[in-house]
C-alpha atoms as a PDB file:
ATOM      1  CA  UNK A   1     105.675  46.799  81.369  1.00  0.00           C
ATOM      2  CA  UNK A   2     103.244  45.193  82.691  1.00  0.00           C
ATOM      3  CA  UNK A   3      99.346  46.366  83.345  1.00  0.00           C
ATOM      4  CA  UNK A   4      99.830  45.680  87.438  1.00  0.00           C
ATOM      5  CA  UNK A   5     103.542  47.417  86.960  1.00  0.00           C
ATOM      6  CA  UNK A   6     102.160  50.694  85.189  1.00  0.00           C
ATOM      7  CA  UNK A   7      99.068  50.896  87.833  1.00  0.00           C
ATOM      8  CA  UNK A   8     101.470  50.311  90.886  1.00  0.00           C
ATOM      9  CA  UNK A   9     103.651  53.369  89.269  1.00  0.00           C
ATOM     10  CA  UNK A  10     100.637  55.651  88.460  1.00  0.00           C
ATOM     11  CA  UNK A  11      99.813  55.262  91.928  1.00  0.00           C
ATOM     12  CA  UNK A  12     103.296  56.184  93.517  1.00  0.00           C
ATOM     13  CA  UNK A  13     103.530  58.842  91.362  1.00  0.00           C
ATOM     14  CA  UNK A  14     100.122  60.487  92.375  1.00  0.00           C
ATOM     15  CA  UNK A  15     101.694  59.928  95.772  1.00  0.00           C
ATOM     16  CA  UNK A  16     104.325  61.964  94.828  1.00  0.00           C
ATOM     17  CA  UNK A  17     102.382  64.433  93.080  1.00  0.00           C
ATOM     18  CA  UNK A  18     100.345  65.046  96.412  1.00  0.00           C
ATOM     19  CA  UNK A  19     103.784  65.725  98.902  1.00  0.00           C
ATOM     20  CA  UNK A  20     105.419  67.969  95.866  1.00  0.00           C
ATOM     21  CA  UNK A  21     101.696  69.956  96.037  1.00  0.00           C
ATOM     22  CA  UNK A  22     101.999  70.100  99.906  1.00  0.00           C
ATOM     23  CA  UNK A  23     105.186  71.819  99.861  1.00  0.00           C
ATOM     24  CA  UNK A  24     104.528  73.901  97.390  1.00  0.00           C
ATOM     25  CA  UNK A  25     100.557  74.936  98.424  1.00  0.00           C
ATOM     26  CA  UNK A  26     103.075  76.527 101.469  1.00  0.00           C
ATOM     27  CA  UNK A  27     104.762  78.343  99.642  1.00  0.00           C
ATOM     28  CA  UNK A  28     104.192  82.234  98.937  1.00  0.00           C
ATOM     29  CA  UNK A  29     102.390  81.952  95.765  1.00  0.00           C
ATOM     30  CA  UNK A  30     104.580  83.967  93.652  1.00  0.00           C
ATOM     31  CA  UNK A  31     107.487  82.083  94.073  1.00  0.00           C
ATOM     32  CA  UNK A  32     105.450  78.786  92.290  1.00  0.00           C
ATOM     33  CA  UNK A  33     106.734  80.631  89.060  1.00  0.00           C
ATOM     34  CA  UNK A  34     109.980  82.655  90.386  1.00  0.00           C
ATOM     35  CA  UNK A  35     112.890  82.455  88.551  1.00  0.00           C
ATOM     36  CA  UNK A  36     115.484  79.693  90.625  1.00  0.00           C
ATOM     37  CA  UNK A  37     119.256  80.362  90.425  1.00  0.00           C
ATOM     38  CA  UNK A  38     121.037  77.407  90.069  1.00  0.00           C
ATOM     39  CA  UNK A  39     118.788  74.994  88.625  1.00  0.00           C
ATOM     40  CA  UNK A  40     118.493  73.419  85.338  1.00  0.00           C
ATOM     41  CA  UNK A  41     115.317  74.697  85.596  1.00  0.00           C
ATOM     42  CA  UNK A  42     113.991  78.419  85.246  1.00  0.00           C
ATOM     43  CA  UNK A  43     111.118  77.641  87.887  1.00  0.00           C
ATOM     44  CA  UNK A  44     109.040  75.292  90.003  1.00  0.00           C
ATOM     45  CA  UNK A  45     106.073  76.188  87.589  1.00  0.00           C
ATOM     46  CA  UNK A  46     108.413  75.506  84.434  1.00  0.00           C
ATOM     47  CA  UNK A  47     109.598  72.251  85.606  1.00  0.00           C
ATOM     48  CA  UNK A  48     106.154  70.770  86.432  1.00  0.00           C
ATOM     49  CA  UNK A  49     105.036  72.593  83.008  1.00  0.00           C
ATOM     50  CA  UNK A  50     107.172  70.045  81.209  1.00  0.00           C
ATOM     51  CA  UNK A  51     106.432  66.805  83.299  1.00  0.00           C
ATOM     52  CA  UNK A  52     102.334  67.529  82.713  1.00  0.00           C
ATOM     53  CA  UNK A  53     102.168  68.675  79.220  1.00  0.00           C
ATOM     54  CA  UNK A  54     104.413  65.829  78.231  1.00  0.00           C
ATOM     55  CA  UNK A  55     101.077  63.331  79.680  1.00  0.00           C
ATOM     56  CA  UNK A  56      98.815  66.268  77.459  1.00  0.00           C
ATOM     57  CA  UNK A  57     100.822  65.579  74.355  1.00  0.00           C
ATOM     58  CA  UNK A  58     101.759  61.614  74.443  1.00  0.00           C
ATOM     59  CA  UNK A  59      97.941  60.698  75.187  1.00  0.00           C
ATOM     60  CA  UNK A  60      96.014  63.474  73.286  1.00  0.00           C
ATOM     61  CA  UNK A  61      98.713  65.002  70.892  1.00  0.00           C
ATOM     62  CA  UNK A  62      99.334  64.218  66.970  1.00  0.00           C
ATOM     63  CA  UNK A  63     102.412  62.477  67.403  1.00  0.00           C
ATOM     64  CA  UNK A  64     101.297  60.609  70.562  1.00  0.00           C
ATOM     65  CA  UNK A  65      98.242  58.424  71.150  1.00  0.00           C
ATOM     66  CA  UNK A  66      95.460  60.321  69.589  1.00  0.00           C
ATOM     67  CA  UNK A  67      92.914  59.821  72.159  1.00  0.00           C
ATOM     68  CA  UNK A  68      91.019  63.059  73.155  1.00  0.00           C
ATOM     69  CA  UNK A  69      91.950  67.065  72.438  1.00  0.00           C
ATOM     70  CA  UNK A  70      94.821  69.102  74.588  1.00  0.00           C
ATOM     71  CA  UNK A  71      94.129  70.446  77.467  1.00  0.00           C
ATOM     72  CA  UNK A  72      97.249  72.431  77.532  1.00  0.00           C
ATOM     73  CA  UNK A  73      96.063  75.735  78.925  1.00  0.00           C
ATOM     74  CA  UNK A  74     100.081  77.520  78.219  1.00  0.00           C
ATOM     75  CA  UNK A  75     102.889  78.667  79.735  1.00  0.00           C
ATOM     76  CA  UNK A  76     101.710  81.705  81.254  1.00  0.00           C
ATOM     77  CA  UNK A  77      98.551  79.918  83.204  1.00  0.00           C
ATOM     78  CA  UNK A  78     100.335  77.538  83.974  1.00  0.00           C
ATOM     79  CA  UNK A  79     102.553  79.632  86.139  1.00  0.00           C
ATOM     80  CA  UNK A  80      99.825  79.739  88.920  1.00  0.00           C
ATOM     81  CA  UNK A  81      99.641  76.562  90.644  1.00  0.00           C
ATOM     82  CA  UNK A  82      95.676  76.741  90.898  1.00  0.00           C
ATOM     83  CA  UNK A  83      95.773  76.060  87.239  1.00  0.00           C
ATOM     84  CA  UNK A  84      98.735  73.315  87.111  1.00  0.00           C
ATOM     85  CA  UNK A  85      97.009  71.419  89.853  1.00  0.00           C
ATOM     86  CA  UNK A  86      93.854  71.484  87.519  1.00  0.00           C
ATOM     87  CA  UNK A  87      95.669  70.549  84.634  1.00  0.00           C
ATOM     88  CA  UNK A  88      97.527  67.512  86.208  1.00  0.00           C
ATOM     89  CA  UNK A  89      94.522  66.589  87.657  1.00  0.00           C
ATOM     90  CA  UNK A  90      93.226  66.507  83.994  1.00  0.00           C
ATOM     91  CA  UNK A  91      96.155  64.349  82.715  1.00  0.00           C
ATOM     92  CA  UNK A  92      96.062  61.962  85.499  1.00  0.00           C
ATOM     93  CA  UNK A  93      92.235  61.447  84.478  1.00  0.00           C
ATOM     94  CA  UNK A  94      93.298  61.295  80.724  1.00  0.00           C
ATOM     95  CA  UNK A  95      95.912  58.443  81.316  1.00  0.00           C
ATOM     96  CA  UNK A  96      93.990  56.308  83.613  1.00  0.00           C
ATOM     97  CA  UNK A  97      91.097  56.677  80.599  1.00  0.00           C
ATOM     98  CA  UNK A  98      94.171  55.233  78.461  1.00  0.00           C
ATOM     99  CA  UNK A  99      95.166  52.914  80.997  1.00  0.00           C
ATOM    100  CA  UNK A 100      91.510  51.686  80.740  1.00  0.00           C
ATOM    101  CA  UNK A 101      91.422  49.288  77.816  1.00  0.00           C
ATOM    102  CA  UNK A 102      91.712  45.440  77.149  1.00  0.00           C
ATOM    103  CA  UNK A 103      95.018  44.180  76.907  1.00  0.00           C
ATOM    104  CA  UNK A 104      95.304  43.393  73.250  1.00  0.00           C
ATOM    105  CA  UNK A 105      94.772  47.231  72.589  1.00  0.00           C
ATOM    106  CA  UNK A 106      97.479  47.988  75.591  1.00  0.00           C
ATOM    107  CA  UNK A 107     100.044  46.277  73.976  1.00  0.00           C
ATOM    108  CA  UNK A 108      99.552  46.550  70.440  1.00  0.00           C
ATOM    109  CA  UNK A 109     102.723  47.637  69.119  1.00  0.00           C
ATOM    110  CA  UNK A 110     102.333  50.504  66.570  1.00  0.00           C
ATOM    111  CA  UNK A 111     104.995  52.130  64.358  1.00  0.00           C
ATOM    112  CA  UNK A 112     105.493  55.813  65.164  1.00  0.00           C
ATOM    113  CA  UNK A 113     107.539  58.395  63.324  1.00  0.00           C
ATOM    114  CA  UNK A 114     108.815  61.275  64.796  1.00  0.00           C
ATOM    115  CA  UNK A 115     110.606  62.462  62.166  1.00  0.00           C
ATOM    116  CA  UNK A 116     114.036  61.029  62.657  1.00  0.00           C
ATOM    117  CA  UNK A 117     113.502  58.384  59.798  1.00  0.00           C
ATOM    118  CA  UNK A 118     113.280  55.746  62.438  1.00  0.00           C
ATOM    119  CA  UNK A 119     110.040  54.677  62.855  1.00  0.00           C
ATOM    120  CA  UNK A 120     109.618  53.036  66.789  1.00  0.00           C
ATOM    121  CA  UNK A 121     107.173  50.245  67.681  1.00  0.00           C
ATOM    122  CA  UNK A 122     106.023  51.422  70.980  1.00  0.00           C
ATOM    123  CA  UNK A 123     102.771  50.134  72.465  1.00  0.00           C
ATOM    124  CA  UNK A 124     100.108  52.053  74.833  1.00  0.00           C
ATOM    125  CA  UNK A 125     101.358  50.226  77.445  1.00  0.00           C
ATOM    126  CA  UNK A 126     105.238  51.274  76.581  1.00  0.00           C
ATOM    127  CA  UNK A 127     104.193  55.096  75.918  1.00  0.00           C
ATOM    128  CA  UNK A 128     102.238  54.747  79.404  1.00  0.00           C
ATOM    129  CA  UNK A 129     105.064  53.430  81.296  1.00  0.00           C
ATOM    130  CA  UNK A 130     107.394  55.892  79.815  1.00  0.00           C
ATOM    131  CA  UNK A 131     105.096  58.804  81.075  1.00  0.00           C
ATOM    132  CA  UNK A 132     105.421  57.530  84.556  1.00  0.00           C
ATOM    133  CA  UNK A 133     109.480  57.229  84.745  1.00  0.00           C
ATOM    134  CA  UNK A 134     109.558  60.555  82.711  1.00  0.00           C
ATOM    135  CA  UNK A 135     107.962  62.104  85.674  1.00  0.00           C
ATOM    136  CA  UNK A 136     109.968  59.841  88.049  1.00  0.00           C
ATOM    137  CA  UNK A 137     112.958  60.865  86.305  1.00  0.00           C
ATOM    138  CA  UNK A 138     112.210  65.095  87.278  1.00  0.00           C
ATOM    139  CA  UNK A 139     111.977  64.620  90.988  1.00  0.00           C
ATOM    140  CA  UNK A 140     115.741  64.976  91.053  1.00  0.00           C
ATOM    141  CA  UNK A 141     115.059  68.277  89.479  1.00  0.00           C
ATOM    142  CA  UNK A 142     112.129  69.062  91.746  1.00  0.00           C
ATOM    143  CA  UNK A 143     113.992  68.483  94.961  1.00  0.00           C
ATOM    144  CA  UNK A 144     116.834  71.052  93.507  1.00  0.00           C
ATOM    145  CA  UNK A 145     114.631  73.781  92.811  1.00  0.00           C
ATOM    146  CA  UNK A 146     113.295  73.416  96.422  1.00  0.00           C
ATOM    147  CA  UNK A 147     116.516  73.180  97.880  1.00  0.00           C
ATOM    148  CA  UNK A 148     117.673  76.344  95.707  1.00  0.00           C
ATOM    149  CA  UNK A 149     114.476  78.253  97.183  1.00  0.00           C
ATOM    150  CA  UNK A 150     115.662  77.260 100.772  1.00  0.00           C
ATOM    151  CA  UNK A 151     113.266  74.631 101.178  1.00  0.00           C
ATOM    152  CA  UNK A 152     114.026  71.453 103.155  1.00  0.00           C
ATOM    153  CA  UNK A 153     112.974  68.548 100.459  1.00  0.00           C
ATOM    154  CA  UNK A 154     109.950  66.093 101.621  1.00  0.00           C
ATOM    155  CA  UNK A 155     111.271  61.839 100.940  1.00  0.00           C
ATOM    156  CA  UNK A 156     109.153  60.526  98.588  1.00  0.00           C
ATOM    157  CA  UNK A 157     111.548  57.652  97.578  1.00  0.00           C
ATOM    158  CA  UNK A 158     109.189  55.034  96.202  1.00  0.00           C
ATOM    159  CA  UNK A 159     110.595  53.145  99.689  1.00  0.00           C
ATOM    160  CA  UNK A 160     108.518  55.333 101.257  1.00  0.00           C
ATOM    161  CA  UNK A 161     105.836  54.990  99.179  1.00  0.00           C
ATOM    162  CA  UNK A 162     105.483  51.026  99.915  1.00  0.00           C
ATOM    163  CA  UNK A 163     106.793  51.189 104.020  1.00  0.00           C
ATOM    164  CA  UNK A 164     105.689  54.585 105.178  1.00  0.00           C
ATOM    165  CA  UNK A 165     102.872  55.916 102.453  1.00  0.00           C
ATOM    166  CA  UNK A 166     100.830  57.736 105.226  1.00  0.00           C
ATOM    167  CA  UNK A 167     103.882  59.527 107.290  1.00  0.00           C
ATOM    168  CA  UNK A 168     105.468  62.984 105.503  1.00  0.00           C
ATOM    169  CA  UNK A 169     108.846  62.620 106.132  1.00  0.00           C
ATOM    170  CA  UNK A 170     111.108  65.422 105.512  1.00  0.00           C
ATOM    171  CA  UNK A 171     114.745  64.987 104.244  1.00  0.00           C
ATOM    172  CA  UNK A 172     116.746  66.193 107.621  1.00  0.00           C
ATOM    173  CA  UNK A 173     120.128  64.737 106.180  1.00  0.00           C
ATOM    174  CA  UNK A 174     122.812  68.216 105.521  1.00  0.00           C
END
């Protein structure tokens, strides 16, 4: 993907980030880490737990990119949303700081084991871009655990993002 590509996605997904945190900064505080019937998902918290720490461990971790120490803080802290906001804000500052390098290091392609006898050439710019679409790819699951939790789900279709990025619009559809 290209540099442009990945920046354009960081930036929706921050968007994103920011109407998920205004739902859920309304929400009575205990129920950020509430267990949610019907869900793939045991909680909000546990969710979000998985989307952030995957940023932690692809740009700091052993088996990822190597580039500073974890800032993963654990399951139980992160089960207050004072200290997940914190921590993504951390990991959005850690990949743009990845993000932040001259093109030949971006997309020098590296072998990588992860232990499958497989070894994958995957560049910073491929394990960047796969970050963003991994988080992409768990709004689904967000917008479930609201809906579970009785919450009407916010749009934040990237559509939105490019026509209407100022206006919170709220799904009103059954």
């Amino acid at each position: 993907m290209k540099r442009d590509a990945i920046e354009e996605l960081f930036d929706y997904t921050g968007w994103a980030w920011e109407r998920l945190a205004r739902v859920i900064e309304e929400l009575p505080p205990d129920q950020f880490a509430e267990p949610v019937a019907g869900s793939g998902w045991p909680s909000l918290s546990a969710c979000l737990s998985h989307v952030v720490s995957a940023y932690d461990g692809w740009i700091n971790g052993e088996w990822g990119l190597r580039l500073g120490a974890l800032a993963y803080p654990g399951e139980e802290a992160l089960s207050s949303w004072t200290v997940m906001r914190e921590y993504q804000r951390h990991c959005r500052e850690a990949f743009h700081g990845a993000l932040s390098v001259d093109d030949a290091v971006l997309y020098q392609k590296r072998a990588m084991d992860f232990g499958d006898d497989s070894p994958e050439l995957l560049s910073r710019a491929d394990i960047l871009a796969n970050l963003l679409l991994h988080e992409r790819g768990h709004h689904g699951d967000l917008n479930t655990l609201f809906h579970q939790l009785g919450i009407r789900s916010y749009i934040f279709d990237y559509r939105f993002f490019v026509s209407r990025r100022e206006e919170f619009a709220v799904d009103t559809s059954g």
